[in-house]
C-alpha atoms as a PDB file:
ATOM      1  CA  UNK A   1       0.000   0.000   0.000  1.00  0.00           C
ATOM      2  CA  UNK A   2       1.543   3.532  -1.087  1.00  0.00           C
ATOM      3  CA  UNK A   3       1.738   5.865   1.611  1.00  0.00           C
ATOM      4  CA  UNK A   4       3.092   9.253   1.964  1.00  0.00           C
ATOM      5  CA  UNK A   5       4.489  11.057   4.699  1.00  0.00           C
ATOM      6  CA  UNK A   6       4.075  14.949   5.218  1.00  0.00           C
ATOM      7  CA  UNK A   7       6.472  16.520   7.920  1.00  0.00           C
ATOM      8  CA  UNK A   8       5.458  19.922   8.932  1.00  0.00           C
ATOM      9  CA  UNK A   9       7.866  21.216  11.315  1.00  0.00           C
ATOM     10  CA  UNK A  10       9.358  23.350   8.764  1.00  0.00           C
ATOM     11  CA  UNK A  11       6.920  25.545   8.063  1.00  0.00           C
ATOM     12  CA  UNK A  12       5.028  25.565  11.114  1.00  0.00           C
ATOM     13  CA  UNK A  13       4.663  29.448  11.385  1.00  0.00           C
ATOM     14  CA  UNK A  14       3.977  30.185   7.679  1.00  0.00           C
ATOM     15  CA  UNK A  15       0.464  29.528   7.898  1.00  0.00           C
ATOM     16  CA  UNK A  16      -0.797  29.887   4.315  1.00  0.00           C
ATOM     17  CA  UNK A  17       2.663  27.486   3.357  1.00  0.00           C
ATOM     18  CA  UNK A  18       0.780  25.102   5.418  1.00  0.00           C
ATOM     19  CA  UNK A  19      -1.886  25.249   3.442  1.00  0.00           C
ATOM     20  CA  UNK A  20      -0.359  25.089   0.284  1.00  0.00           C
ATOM     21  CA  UNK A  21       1.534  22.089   1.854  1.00  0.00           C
ATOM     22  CA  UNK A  22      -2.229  20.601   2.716  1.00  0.00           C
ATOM     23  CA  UNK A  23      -3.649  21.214  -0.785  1.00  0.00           C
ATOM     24  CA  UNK A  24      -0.862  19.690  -2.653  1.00  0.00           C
ATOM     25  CA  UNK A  25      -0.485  16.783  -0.632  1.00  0.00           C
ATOM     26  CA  UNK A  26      -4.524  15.876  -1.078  1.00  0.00           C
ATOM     27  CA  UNK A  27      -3.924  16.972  -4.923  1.00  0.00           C
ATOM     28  CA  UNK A  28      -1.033  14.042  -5.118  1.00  0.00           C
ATOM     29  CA  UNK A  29      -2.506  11.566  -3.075  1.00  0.00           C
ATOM     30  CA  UNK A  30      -5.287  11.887  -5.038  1.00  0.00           C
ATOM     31  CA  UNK A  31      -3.743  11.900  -8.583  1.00  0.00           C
ATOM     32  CA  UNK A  32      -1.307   8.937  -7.730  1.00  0.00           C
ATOM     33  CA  UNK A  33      -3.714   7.004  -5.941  1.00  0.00           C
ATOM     34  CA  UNK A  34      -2.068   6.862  -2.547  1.00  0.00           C
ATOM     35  CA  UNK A  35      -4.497   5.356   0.353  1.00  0.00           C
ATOM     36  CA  UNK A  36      -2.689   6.781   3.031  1.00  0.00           C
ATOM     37  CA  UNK A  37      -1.357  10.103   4.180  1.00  0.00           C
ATOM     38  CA  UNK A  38       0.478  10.828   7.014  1.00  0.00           C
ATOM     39  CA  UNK A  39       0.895  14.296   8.437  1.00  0.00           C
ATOM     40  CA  UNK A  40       3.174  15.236  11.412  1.00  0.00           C
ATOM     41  CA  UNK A  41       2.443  18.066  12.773  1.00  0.00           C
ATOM     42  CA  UNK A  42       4.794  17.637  15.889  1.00  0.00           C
ATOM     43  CA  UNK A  43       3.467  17.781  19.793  1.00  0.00           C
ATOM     44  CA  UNK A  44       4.185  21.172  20.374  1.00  0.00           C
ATOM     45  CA  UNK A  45       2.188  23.674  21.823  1.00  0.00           C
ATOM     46  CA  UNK A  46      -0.963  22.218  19.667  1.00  0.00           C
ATOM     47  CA  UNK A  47      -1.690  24.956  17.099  1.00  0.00           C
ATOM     48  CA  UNK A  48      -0.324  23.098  13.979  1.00  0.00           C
ATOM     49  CA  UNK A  49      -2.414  20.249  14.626  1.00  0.00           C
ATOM     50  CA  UNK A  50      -5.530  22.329  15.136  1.00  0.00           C
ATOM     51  CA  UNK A  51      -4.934  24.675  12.105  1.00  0.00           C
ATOM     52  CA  UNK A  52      -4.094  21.337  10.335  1.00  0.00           C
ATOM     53  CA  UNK A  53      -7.329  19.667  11.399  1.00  0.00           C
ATOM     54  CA  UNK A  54      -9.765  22.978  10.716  1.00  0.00           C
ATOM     55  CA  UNK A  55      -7.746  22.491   6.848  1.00  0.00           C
ATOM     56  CA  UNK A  56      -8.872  19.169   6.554  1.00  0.00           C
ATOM     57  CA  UNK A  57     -12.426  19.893   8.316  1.00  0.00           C
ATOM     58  CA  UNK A  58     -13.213  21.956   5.387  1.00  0.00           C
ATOM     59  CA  UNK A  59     -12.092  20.166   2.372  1.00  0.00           C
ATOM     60  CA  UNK A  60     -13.831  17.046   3.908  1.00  0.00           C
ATOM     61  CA  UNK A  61     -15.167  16.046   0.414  1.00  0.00           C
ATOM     62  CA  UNK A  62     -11.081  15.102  -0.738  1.00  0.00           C
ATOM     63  CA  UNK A  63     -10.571  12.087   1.248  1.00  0.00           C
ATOM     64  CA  UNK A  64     -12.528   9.432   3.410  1.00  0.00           C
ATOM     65  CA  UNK A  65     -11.728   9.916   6.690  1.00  0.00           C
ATOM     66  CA  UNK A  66      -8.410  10.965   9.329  1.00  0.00           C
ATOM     67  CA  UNK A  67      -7.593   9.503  12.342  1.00  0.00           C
ATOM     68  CA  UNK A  68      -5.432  10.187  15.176  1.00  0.00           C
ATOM     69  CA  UNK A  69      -2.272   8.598  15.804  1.00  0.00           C
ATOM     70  CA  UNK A  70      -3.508   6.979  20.101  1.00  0.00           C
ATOM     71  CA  UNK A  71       0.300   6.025  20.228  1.00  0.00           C
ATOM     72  CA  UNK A  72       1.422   9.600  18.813  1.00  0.00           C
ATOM     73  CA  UNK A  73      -0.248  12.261  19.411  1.00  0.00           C
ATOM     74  CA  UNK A  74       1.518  14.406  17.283  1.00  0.00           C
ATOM     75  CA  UNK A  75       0.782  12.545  13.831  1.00  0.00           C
ATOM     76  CA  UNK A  76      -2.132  12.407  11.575  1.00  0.00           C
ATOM     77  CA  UNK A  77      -3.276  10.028   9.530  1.00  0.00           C
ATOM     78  CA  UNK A  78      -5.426  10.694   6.296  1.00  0.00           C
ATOM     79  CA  UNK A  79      -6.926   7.674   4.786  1.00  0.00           C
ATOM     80  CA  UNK A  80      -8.316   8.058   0.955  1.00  0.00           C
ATOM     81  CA  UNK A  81     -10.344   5.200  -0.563  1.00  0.00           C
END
């Protein structure tokens, strides 16, 4: 199974580069196929995650579901069909 991994500590105060990030990573997964995503926003203080969550809250219509990492809480998985 393809997966593909997004690391976001980079960027993490560039919020519309986060974005970008977000769009072009549902835009590939998409294109090529890929059934899994996974995003890493860090631990942190918590605002990545959020604002990366509230990105994928409203472009809910791109992929089938995301779950939460129990064992990480500082990755994000987004699963596509």
């Amino acid at each position: 199974m393809k997966k593909l991994t997004i690391d976001l500590h980079d960027i993490f105060n560039k919020h519309h580069e986060i974005e970008e990030t977000l769009r072009g990573m549902l835009r590939e997964a998409n294109d090529k196929k890929i059934k899994i995503v996974e995003l890493i926003p860090g631990k942190g203080s918590g605002q990545l995650k959020k604002s990366v969550l509230k990105f994928l809250e409203r472009n809910r219509d791109l992929y089938d579901r995301i779950e939460k990492d129990p064992k990480n809480w500082g990755r994000i998985f987004v699963r596509f069909r």
